[in-house]
C-alpha atoms as a PDB file:
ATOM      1  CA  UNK A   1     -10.783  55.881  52.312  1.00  0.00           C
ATOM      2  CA  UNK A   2      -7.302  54.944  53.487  1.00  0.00           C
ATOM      3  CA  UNK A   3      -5.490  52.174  54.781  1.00  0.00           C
ATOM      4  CA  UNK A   4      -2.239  53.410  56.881  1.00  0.00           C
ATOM      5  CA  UNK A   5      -0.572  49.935  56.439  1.00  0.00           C
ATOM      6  CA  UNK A   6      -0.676  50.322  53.036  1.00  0.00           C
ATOM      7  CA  UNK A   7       2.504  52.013  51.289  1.00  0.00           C
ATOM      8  CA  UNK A   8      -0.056  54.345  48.597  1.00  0.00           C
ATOM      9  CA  UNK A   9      -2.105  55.666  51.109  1.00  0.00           C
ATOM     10  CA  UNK A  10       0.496  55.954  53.864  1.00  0.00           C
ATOM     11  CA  UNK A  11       3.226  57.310  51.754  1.00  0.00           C
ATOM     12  CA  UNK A  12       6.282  58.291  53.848  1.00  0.00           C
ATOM     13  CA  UNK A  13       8.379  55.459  55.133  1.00  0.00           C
ATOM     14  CA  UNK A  14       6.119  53.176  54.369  1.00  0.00           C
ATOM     15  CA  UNK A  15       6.099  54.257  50.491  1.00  0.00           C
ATOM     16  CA  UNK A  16       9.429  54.350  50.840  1.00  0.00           C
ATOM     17  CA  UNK A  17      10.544  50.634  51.193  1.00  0.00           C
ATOM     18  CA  UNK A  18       9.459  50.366  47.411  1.00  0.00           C
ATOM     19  CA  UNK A  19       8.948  53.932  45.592  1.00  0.00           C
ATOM     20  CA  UNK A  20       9.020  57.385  45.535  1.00  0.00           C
ATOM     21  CA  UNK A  21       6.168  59.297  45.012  1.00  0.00           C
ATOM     22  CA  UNK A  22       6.668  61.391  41.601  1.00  0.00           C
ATOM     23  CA  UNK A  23       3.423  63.235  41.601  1.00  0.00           C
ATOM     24  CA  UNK A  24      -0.212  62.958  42.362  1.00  0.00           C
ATOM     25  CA  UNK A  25      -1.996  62.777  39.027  1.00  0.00           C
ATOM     26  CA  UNK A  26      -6.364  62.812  38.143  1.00  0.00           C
ATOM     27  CA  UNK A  27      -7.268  60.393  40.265  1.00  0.00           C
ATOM     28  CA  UNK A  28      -4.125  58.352  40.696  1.00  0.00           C
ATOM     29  CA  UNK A  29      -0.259  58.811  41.726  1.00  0.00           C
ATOM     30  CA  UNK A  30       3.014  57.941  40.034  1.00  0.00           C
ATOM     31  CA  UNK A  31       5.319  56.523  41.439  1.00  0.00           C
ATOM     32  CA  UNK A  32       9.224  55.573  40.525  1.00  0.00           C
ATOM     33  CA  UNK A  33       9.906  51.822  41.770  1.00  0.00           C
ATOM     34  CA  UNK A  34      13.121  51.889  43.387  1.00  0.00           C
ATOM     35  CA  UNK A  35      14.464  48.869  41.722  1.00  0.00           C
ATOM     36  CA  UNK A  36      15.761  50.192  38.246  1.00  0.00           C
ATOM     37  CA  UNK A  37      16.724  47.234  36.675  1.00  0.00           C
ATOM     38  CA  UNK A  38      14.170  48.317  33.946  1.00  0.00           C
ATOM     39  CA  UNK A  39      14.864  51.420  33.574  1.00  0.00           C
ATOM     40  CA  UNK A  40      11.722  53.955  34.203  1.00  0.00           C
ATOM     41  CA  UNK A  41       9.605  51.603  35.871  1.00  0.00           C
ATOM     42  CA  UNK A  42       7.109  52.943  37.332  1.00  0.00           C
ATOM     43  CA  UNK A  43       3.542  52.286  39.111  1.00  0.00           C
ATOM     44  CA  UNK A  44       0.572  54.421  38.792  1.00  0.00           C
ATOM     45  CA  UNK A  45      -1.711  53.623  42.027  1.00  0.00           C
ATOM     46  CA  UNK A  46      -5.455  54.719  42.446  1.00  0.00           C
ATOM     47  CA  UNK A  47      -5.953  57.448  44.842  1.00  0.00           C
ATOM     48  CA  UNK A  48      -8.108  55.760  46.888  1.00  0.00           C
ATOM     49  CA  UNK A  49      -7.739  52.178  48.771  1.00  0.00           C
ATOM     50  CA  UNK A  50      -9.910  49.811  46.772  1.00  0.00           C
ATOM     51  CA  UNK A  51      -8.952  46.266  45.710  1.00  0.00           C
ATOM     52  CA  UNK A  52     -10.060  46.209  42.464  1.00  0.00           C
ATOM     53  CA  UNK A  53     -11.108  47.827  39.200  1.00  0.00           C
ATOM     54  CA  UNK A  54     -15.073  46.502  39.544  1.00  0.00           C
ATOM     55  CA  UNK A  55     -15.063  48.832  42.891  1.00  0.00           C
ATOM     56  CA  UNK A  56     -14.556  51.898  40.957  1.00  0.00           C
ATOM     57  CA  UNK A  57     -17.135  53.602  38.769  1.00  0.00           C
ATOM     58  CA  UNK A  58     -16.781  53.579  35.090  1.00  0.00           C
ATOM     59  CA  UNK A  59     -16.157  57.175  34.422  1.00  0.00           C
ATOM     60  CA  UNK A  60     -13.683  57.004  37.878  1.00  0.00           C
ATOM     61  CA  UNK A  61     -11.622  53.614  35.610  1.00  0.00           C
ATOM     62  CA  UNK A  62     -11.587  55.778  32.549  1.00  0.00           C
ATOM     63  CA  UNK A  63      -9.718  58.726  34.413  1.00  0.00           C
ATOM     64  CA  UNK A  64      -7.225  56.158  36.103  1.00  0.00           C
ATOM     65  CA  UNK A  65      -6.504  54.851  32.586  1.00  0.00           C
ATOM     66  CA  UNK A  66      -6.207  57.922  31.448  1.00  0.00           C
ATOM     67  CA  UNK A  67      -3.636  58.797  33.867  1.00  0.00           C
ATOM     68  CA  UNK A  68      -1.641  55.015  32.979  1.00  0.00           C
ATOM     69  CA  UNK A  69      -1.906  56.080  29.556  1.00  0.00           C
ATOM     70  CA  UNK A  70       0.066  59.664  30.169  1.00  0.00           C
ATOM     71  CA  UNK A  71       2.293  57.895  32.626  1.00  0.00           C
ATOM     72  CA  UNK A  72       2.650  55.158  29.891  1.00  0.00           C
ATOM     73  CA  UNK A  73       3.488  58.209  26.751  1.00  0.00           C
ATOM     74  CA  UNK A  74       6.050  59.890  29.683  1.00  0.00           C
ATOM     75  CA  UNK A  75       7.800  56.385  30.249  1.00  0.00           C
ATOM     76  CA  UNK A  76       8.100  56.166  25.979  1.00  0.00           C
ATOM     77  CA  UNK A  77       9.182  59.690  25.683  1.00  0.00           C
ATOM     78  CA  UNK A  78      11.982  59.647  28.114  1.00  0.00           C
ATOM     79  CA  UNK A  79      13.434  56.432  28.062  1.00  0.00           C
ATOM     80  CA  UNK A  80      12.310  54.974  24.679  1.00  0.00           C
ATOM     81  CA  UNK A  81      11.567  51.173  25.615  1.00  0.00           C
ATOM     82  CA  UNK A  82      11.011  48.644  23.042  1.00  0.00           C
ATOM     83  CA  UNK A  83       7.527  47.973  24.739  1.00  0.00           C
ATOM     84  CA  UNK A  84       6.203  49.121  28.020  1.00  0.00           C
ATOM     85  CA  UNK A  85       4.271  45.806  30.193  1.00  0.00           C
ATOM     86  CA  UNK A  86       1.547  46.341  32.307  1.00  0.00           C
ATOM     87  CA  UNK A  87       1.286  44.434  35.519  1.00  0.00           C
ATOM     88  CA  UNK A  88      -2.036  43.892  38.067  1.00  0.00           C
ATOM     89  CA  UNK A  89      -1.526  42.590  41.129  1.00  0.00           C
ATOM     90  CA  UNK A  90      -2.412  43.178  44.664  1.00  0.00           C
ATOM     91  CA  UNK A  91      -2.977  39.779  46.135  1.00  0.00           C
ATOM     92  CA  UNK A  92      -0.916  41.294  49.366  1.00  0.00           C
ATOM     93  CA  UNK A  93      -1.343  44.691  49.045  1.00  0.00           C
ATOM     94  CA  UNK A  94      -5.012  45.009  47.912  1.00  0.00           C
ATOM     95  CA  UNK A  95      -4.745  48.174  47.023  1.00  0.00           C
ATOM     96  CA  UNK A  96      -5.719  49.040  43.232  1.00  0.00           C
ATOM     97  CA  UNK A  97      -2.144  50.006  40.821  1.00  0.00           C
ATOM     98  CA  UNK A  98      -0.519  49.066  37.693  1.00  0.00           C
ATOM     99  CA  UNK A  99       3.459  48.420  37.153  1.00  0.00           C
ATOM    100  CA  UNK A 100       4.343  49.941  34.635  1.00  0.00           C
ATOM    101  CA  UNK A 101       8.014  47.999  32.959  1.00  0.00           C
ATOM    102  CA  UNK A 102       9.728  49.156  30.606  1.00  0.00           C
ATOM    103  CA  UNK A 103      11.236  46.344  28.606  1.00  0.00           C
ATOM    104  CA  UNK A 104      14.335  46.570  26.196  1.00  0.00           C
ATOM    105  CA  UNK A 105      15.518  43.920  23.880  1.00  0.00           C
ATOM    106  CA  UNK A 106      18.968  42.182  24.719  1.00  0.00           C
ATOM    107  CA  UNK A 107      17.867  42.547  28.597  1.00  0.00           C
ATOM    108  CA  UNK A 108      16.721  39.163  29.984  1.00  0.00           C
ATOM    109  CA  UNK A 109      13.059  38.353  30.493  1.00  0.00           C
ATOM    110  CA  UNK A 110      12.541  39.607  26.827  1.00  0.00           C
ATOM    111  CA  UNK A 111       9.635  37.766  25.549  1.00  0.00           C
ATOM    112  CA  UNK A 112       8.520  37.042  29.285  1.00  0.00           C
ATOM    113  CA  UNK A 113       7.011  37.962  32.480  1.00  0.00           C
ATOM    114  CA  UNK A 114       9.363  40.466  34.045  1.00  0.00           C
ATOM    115  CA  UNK A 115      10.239  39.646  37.895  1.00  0.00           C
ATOM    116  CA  UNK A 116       8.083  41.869  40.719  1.00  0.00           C
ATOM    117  CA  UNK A 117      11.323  42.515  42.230  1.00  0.00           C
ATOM    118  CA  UNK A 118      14.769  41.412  40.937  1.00  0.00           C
ATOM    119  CA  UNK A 119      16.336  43.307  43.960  1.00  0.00           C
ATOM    120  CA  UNK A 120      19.633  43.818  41.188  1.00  0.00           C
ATOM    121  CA  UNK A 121      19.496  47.832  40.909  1.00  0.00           C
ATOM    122  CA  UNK A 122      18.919  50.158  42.795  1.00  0.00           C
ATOM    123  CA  UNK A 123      20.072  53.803  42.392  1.00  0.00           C
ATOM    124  CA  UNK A 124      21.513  57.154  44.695  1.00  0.00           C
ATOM    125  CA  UNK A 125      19.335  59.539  45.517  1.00  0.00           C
ATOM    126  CA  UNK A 126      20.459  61.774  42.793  1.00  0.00           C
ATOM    127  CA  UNK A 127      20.311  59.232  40.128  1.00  0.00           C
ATOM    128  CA  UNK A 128      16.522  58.432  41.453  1.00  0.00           C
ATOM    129  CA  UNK A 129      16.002  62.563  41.418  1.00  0.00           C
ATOM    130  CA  UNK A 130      17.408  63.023  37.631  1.00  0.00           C
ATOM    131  CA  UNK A 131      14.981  60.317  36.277  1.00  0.00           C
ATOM    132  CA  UNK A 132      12.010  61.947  38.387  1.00  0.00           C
ATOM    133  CA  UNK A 133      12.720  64.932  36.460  1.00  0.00           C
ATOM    134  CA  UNK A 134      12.919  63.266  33.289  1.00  0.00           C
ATOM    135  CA  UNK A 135       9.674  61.903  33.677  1.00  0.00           C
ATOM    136  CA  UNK A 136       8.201  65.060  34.908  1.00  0.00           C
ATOM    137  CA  UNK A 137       9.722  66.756  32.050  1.00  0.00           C
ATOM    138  CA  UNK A 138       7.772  64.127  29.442  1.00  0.00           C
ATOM    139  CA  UNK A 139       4.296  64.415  31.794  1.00  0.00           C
END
């Protein structure tokens, strides 16, 4: 099931106000968030348009972990963050996804909740391209 107002299903433009598709993975995608002020931040969204974990079956929420965990290891292996945060929201989007933020000490919002969207950095096309291939690479 899809939603075509919704940026993970639609993908194209719509996608494209807030991410880049990196890859489909088991059941989910990855996707680079175009706002780099952490660097590697990414979200890994469900395939399919559900709200929320409980609408999934068990085996289906171990594979989508699975694929936040190897999403998680390719963040750590390319970029090397002092801790990787895990966000759950969906309160507009409804749409089932994780943030994944790398955090680094000395950056602000060390010891807190990173921002949703800063808006403070975004990147050029060929910037966003290189560190799509560095993740890819670490996949």
């Amino acid at each position: 099931m899809k939603d075509m107002n919704c940026g993970y299903c639609a993908g194209g433009e719509v996608l494209a106000k807030f991410g880049i598709k990196i890859c489909d993975l088991d059941v989910s995608q990855l996707i680079l968030f175009k706002e780099q002020s952490k660097p590697g931040r990414c979200i890994v969204a469900y395939k399919d348009h559900v709200s929320e974990i409980v609408d999934i079956s068990d085996e289906e929420r171990n594979r989508f972990f699975a694929d936040v965990t190897k999403a998680a290891r390719a963040i750590h292996k390319a970029f090397h963050p002092d801790k990787v945060n895990y966000g759950a929201y969906g309160d507009t989007g409804c749409h089932l996804h994780l943030h994944l933020v790398p955090k680094y000490k000395g950056q602000d919002e060390w010891g807190g909740v990173f921002q949703m969207n800063p808006d403070k950095k975004y990147l050029s096309e060929a910037e966003y391209e290189e560190m799509i291939e560095k993740i890819k690479a670490c996949l």
